[in-house]
Protein backbone atom coordinates (compact mmCIF):
# COMPACT_ATOMS: atom_id res chain seq x y z
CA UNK A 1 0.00 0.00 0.00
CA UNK A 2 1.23 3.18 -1.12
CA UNK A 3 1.08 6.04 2.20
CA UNK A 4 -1.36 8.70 1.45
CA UNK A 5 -3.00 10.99 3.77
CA UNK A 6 -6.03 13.03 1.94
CA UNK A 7 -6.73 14.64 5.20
CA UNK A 8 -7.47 14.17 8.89
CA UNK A 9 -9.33 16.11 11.08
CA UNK A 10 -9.21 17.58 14.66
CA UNK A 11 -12.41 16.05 16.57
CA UNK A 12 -14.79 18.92 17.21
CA UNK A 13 -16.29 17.76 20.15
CA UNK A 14 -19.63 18.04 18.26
CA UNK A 15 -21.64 14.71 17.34
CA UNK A 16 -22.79 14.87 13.48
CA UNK A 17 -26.33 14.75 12.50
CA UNK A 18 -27.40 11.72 11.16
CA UNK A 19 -29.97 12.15 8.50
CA UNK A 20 -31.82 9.14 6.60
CA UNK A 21 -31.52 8.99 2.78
CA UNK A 22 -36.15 9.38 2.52
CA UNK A 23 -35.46 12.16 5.67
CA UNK A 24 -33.10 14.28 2.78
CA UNK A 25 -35.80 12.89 0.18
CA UNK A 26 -38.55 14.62 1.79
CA UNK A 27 -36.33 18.01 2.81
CA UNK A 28 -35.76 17.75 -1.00
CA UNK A 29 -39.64 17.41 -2.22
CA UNK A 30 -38.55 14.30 -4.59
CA UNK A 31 -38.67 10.16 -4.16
CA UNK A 32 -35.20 8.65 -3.58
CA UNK A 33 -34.17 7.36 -6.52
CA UNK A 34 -31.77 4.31 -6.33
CA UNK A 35 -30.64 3.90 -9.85
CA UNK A 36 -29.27 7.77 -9.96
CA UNK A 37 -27.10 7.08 -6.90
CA UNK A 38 -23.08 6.41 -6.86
CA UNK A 39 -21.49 4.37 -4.14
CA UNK A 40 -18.36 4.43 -2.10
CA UNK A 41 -17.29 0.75 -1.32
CA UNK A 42 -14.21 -0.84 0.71
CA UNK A 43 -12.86 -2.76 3.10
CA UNK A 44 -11.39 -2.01 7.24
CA UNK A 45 -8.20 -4.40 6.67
CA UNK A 46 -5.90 -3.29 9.72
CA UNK A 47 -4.87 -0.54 11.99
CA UNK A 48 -1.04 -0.07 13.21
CA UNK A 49 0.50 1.63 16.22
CA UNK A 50 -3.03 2.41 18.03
CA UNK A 51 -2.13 4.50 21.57
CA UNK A 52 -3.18 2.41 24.31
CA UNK A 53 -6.40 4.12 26.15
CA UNK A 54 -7.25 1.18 29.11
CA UNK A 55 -5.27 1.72 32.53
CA UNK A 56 -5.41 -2.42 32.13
CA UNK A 57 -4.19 -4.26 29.42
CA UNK A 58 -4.76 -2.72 25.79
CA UNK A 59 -7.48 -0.85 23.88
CA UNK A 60 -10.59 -2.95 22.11
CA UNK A 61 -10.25 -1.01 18.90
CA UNK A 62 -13.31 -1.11 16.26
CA UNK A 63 -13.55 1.16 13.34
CA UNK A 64 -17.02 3.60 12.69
CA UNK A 65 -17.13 4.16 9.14
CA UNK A 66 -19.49 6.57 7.90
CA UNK A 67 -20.21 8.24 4.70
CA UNK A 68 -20.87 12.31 5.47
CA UNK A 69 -21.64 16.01 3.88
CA UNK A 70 -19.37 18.51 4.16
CA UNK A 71 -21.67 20.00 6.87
CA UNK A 72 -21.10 16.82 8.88
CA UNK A 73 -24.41 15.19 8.52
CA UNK A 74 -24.09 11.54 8.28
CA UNK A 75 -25.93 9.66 4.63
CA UNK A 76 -24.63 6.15 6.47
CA UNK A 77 -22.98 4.49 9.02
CA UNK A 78 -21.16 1.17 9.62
CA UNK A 79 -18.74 -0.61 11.77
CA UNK A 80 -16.51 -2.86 11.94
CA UNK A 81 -16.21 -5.86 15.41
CA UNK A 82 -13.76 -4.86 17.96
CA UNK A 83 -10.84 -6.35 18.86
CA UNK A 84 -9.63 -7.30 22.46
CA UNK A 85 -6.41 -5.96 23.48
CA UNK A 86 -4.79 -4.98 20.52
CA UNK A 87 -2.77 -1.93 19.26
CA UNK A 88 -2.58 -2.83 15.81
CA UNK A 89 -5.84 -4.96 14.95
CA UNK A 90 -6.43 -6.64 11.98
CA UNK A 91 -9.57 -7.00 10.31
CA UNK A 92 -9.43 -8.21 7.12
CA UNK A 93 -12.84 -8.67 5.92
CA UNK A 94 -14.70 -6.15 6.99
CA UNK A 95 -16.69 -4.44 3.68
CA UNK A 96 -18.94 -1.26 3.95
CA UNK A 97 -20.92 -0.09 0.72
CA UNK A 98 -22.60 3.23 0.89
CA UNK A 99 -25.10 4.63 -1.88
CA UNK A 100 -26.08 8.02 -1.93
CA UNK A 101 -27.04 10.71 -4.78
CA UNK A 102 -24.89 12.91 -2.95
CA UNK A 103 -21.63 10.62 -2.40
CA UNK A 104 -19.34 12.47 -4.57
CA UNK A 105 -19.17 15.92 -2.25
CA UNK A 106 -18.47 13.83 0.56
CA UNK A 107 -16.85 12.74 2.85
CA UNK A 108 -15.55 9.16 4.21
CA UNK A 109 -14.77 9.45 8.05
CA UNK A 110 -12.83 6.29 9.92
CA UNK A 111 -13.24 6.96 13.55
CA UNK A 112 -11.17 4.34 15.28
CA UNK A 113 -12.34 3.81 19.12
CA UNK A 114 -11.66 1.95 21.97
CA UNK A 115 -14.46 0.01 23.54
CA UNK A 116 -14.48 -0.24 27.85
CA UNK A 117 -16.55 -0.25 30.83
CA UNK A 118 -17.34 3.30 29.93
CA UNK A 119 -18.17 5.50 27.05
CA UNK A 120 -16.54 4.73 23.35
CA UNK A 121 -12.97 6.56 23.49
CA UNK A 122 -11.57 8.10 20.05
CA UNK A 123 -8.06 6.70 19.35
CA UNK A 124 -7.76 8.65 16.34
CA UNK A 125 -9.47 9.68 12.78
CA UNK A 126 -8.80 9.66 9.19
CA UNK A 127 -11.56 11.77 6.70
CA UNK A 128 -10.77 11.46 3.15
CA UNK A 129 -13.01 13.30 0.38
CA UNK A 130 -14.69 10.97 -1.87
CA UNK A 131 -13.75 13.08 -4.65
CA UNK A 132 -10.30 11.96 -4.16
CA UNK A 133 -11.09 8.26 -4.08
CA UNK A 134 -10.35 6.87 -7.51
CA UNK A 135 -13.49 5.67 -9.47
CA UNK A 136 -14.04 1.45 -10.60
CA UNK A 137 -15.08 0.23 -14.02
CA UNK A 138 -16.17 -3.26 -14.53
CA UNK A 139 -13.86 -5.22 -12.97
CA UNK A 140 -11.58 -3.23 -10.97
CA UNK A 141 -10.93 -3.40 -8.18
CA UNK A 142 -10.95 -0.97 -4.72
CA UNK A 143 -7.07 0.88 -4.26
CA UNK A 144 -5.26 0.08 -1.40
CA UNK A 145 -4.53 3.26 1.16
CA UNK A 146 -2.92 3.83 4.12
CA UNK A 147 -4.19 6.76 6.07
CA UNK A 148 -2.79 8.73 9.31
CA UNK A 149 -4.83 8.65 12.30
CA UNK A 150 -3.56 12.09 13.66
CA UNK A 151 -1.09 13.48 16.49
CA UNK A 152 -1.70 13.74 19.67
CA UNK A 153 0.70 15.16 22.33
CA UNK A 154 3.76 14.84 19.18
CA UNK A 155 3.07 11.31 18.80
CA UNK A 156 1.59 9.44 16.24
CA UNK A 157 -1.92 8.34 17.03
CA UNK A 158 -1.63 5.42 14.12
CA UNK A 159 -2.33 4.45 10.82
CA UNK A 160 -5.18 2.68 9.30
CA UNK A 161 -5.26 0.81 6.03
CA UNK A 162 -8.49 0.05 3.69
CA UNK A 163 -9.38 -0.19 0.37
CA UNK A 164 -11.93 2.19 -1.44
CA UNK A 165 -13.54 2.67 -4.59
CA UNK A 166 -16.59 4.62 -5.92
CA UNK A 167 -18.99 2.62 -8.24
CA UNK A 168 -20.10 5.54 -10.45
CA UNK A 169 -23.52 5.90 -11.44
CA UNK A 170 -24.94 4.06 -13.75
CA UNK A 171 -24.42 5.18 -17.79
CA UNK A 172 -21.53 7.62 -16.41
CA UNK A 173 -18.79 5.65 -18.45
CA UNK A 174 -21.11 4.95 -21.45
């Protein structure tokens, strides 16, 4: 895997909106339309060099996955299973497939978190513009990335790797 870093971003402290593909239909006044939509596809395959957040033993890293607008509303969501004590996880086989008629001004955000007793902790984040990601033809398949996870106190926070692709819509390439 060629390392690339599109972008990361500082968490805000602020939770996105989540808004429902027939909630934007309605805002919109027309019927979601499933044929007009693109979609971002990949794979979670492994993270590397996770800080360790537990005061016993190490983090339970999962990855949250979600497909957003530049305003930070979120089209869809997945995740990945978590991992017990492990600082660099690997995952493997763990697809997400997003369709939206919006994709292509997005955003794909990997939030990697520790699971625990309490709350979800971040352990880092990588958001790459789906205008960057390179677009599949018949047969191809995603690109292999490798994306920071940020800095925190001067250290590295990580790196994840994945694959992506976006399946344009249909009749783009002829």
């Amino acid at each position: 895997f060629g390392s690339s870093h599109f972008g990361s971003s500082s968490h805000s402290g602020s939770h996105p909106r989540v808004c429902k593909d027939s909630e934007r239909e309605r805002e919109r006044g027309s019927p979601p339309s499933q044929s007009a939509m693109s979609a971002v596809k990949g794979k979670v395959l492994e993270c590397k060099g996770l800080r360790n957040a537990d005061f016993f033993g190490k983090s339970d890293p999962f990855v949250r996955v979600s497909l957003e607008a530049q305003d930070g509303t979120i089209y869809a969501e997945s995740k990945t299973s978590s991992k017990t004590d492990n600082l660099d996880p690997l995952w493997e086989d763990e697809p997400f497939n997003f369709a939206h008629d919006d994709c292509y001004d997005g955003n794909i955000r990997f939030r990697v978190m520790d699971t625990g007793l309490g709350p979800d902790e971040e352990l880092g984040e990588a958001l790459v513009p789906v205008k960057l990601i390179p677009m599949l033809k018949d047969g191809d398949s995603p690109t292999g990335f490798s994306f920071s996870l940020g800095i925190r106190r001067k250290k590295s926070t990580g790196v994840i790797k994945v694959t992506l692709g976006v399946v344009p819509k249909p009749g783009l390439f002829g």
